[in-house]
PDB file of N, CA and C in Angstrom:
ATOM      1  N   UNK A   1      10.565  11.086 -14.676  1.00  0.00           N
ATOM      2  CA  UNK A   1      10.219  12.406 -14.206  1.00  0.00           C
ATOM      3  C   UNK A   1      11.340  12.883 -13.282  1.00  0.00           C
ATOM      4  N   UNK A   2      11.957  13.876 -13.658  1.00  0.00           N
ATOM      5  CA  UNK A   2      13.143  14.885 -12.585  1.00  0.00           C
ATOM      6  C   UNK A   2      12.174  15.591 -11.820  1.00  0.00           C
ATOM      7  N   UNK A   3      13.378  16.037 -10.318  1.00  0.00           N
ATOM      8  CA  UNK A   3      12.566  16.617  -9.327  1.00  0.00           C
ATOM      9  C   UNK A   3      13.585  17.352  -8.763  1.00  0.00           C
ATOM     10  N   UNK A   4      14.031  18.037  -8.527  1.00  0.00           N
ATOM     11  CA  UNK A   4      15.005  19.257  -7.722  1.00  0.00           C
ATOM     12  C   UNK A   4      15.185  18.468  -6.203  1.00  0.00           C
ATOM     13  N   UNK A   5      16.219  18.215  -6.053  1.00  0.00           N
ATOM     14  CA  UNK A   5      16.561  17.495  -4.706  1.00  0.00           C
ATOM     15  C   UNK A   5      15.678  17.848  -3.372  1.00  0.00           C
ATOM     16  N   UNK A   6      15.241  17.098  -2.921  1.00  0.00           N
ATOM     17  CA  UNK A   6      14.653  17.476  -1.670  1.00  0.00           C
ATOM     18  C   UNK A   6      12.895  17.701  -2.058  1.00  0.00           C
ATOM     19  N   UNK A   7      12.328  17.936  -3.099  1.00  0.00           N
ATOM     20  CA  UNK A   7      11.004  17.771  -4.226  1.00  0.00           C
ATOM     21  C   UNK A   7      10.232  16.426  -3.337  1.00  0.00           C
ATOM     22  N   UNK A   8       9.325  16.265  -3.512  1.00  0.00           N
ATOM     23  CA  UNK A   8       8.272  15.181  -3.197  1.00  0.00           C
ATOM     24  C   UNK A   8       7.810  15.056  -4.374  1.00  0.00           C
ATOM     25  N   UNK A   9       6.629  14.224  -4.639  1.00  0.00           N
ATOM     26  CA  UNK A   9       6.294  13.722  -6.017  1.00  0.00           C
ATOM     27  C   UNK A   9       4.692  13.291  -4.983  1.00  0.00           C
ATOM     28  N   UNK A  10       3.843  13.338  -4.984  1.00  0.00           N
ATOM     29  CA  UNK A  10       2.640  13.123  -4.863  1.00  0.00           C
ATOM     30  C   UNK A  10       1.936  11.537  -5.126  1.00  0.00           C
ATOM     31  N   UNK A  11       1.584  10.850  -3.907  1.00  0.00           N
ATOM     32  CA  UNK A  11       1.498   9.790  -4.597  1.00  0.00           C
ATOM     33  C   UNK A  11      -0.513   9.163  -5.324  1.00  0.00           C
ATOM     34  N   UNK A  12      -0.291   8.677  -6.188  1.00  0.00           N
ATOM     35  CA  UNK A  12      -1.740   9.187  -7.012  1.00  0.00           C
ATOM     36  C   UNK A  12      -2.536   8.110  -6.543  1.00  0.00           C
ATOM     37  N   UNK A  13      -3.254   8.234  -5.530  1.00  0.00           N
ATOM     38  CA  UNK A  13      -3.674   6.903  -4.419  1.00  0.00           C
ATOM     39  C   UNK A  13      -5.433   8.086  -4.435  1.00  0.00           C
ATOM     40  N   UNK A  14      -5.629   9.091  -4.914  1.00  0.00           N
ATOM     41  CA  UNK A  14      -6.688  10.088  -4.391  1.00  0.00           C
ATOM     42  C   UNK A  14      -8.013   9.114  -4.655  1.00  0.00           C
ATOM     43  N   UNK A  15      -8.032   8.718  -5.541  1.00  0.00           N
ATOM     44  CA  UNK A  15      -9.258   7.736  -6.248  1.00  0.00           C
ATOM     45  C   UNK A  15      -9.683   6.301  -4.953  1.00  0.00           C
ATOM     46  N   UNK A  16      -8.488   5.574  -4.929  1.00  0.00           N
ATOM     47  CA  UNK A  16      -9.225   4.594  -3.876  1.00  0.00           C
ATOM     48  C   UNK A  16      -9.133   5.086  -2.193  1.00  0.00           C
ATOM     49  N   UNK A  17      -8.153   6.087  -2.229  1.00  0.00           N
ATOM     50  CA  UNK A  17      -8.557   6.603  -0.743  1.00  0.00           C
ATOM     51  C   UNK A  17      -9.653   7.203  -0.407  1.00  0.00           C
ATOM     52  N   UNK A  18     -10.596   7.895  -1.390  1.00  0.00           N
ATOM     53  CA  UNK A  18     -11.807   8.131  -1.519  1.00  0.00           C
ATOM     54  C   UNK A  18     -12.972   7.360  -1.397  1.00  0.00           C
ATOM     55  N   UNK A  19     -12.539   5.825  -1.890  1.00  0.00           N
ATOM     56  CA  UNK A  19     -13.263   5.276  -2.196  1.00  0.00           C
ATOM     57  C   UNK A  19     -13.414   4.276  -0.902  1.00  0.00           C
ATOM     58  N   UNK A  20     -12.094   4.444  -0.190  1.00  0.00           N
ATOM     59  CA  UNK A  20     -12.193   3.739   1.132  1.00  0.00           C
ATOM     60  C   UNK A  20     -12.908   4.231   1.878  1.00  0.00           C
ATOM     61  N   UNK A  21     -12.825   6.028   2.284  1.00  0.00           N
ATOM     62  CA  UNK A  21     -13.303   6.731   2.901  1.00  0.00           C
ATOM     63  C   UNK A  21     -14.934   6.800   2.527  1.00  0.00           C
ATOM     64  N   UNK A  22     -15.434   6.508   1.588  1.00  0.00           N
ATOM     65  CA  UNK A  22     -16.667   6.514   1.580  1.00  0.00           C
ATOM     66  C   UNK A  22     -17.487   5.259   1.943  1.00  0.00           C
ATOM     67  N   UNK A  23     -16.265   4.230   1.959  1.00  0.00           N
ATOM     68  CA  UNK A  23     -16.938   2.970   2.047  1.00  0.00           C
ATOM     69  C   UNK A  23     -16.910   3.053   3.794  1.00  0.00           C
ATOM     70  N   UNK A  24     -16.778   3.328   4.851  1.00  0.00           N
ATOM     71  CA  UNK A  24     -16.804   4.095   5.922  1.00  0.00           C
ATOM     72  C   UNK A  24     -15.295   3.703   6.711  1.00  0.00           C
ATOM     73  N   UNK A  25     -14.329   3.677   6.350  1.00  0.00           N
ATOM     74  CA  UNK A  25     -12.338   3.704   6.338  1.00  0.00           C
ATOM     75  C   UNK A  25     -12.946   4.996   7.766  1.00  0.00           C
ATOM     76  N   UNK A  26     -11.960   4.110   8.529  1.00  0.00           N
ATOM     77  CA  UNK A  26     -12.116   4.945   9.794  1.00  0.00           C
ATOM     78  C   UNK A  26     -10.379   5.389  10.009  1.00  0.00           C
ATOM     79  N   UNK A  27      -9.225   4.957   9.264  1.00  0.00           N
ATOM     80  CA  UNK A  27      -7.532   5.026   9.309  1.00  0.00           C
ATOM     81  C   UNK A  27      -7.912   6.582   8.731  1.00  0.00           C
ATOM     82  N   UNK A  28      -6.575   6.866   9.411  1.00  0.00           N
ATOM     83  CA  UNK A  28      -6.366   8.355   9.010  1.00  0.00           C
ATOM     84  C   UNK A  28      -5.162   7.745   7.529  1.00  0.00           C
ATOM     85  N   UNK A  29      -4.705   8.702   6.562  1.00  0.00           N
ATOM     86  CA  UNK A  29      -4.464   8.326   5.101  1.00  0.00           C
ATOM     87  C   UNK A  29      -3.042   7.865   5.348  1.00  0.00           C
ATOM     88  N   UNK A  30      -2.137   8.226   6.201  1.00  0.00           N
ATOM     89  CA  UNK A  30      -0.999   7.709   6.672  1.00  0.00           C
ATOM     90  C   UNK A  30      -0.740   5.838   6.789  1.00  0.00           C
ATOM     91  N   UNK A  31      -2.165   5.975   7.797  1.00  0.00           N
ATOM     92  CA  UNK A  31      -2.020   4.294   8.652  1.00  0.00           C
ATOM     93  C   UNK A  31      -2.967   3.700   7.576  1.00  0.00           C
ATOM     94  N   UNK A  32      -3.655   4.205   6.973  1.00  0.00           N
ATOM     95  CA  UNK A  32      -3.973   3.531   5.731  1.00  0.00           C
ATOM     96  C   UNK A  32      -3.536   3.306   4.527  1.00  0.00           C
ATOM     97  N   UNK A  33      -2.205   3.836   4.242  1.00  0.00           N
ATOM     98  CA  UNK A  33      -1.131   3.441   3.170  1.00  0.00           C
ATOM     99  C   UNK A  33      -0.825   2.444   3.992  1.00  0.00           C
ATOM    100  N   UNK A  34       0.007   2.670   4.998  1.00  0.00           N
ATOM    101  CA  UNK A  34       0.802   1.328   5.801  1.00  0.00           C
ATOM    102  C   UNK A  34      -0.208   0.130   5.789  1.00  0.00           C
ATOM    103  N   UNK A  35      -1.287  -0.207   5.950  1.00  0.00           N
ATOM    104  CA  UNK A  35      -2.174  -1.044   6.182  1.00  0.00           C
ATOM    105  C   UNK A  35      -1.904  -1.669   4.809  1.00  0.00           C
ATOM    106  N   UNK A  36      -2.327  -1.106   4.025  1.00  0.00           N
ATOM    107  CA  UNK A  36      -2.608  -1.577   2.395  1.00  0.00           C
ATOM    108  C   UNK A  36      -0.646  -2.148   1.999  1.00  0.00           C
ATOM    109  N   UNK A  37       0.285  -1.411   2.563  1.00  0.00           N
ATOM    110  CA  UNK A  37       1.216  -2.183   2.143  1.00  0.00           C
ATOM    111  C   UNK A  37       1.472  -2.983   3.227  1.00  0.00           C
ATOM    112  N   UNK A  38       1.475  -3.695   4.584  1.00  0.00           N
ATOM    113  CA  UNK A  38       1.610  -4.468   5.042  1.00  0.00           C
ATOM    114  C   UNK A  38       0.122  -5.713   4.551  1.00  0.00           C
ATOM    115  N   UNK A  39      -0.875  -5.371   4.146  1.00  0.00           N
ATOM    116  CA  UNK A  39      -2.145  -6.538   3.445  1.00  0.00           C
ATOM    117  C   UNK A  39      -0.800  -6.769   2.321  1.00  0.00           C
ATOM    118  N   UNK A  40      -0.004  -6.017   1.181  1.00  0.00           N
ATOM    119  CA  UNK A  40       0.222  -6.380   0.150  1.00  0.00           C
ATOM    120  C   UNK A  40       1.657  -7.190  -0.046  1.00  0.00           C
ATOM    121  N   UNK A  41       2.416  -7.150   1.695  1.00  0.00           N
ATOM    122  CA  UNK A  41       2.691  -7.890   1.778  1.00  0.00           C
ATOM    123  C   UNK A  41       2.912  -9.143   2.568  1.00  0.00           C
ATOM    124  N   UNK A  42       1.692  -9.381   3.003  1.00  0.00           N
ATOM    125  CA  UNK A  42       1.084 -10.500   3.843  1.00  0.00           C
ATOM    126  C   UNK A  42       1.008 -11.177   2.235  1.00  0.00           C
ATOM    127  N   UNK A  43       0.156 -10.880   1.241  1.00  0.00           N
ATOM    128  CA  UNK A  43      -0.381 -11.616   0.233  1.00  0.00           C
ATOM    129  C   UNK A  43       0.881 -12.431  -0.447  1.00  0.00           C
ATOM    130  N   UNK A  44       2.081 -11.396  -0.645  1.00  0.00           N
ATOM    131  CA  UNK A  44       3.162 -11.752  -1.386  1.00  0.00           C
ATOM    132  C   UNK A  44       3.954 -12.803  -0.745  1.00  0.00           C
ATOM    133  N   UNK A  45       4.328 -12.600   0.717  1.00  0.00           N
ATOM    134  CA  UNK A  45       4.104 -13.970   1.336  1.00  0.00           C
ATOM    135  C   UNK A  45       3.424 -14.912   1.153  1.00  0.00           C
ATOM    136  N   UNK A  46       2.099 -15.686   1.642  1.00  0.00           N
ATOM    137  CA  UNK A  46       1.357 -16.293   1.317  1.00  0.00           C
ATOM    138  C   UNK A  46       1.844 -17.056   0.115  1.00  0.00           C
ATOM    139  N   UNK A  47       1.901 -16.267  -1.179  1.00  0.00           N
ATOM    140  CA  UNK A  47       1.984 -16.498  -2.141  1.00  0.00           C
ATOM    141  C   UNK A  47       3.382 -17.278  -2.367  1.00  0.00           C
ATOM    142  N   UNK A  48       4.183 -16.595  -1.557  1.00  0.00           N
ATOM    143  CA  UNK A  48       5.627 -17.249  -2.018  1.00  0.00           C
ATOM    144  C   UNK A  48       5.716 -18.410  -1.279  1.00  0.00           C
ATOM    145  N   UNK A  49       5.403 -18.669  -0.431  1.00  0.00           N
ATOM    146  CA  UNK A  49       5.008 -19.877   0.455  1.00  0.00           C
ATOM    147  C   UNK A  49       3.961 -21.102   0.147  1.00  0.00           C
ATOM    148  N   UNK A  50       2.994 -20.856  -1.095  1.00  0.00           N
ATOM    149  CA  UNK A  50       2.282 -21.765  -1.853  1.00  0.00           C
ATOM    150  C   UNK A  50       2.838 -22.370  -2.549  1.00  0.00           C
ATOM    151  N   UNK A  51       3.865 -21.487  -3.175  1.00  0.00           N
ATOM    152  CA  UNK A  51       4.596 -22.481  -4.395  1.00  0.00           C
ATOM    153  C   UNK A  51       6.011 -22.787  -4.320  1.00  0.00           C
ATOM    154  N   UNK A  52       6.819 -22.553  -3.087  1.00  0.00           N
ATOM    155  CA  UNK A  52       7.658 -22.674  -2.879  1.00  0.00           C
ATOM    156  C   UNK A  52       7.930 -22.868  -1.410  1.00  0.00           C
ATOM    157  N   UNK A  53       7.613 -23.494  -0.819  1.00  0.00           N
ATOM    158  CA  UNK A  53       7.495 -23.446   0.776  1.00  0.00           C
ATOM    159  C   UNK A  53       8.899 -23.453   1.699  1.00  0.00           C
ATOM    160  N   UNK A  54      10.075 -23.915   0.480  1.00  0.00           N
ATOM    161  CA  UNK A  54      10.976 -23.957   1.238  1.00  0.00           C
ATOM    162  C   UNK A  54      11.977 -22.520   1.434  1.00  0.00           C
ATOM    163  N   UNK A  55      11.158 -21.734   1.169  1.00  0.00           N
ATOM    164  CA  UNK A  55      11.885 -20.443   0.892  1.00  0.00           C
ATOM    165  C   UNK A  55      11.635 -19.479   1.603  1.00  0.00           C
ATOM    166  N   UNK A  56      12.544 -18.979   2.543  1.00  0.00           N
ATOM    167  CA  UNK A  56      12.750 -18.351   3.810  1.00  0.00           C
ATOM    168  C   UNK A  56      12.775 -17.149   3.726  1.00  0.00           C
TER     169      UNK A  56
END
């Protein structure tokens, strides 16, 4: 997809931010992207550290 320099692109998150917010998500949608990518990469850690522990 092209975008005219300086363009944003929308990111398509509307479905589970909804779904947070109903589940009672008290983060405003900002600190709740950041949240969800610092959980996603806590996990990826974790993960790389199970099967490879020596890897820094």
């Amino acid at each position: 997809m092209e975008t005219a320099p300086g363009d944003t692109l929308p990111f398509p998150d509307d479905a589970s931010w909804a779904a947070y917010q109903e589940g009672g998500g008290t983060l405003d949608r900002d600190d709740w992207r950041r949240a969800n990518v610092d959980a996603f990469i806590e996990r990826l850690y974790d993960a790389v550290k199970a099967a490879k522990p020596w890897v820094k």
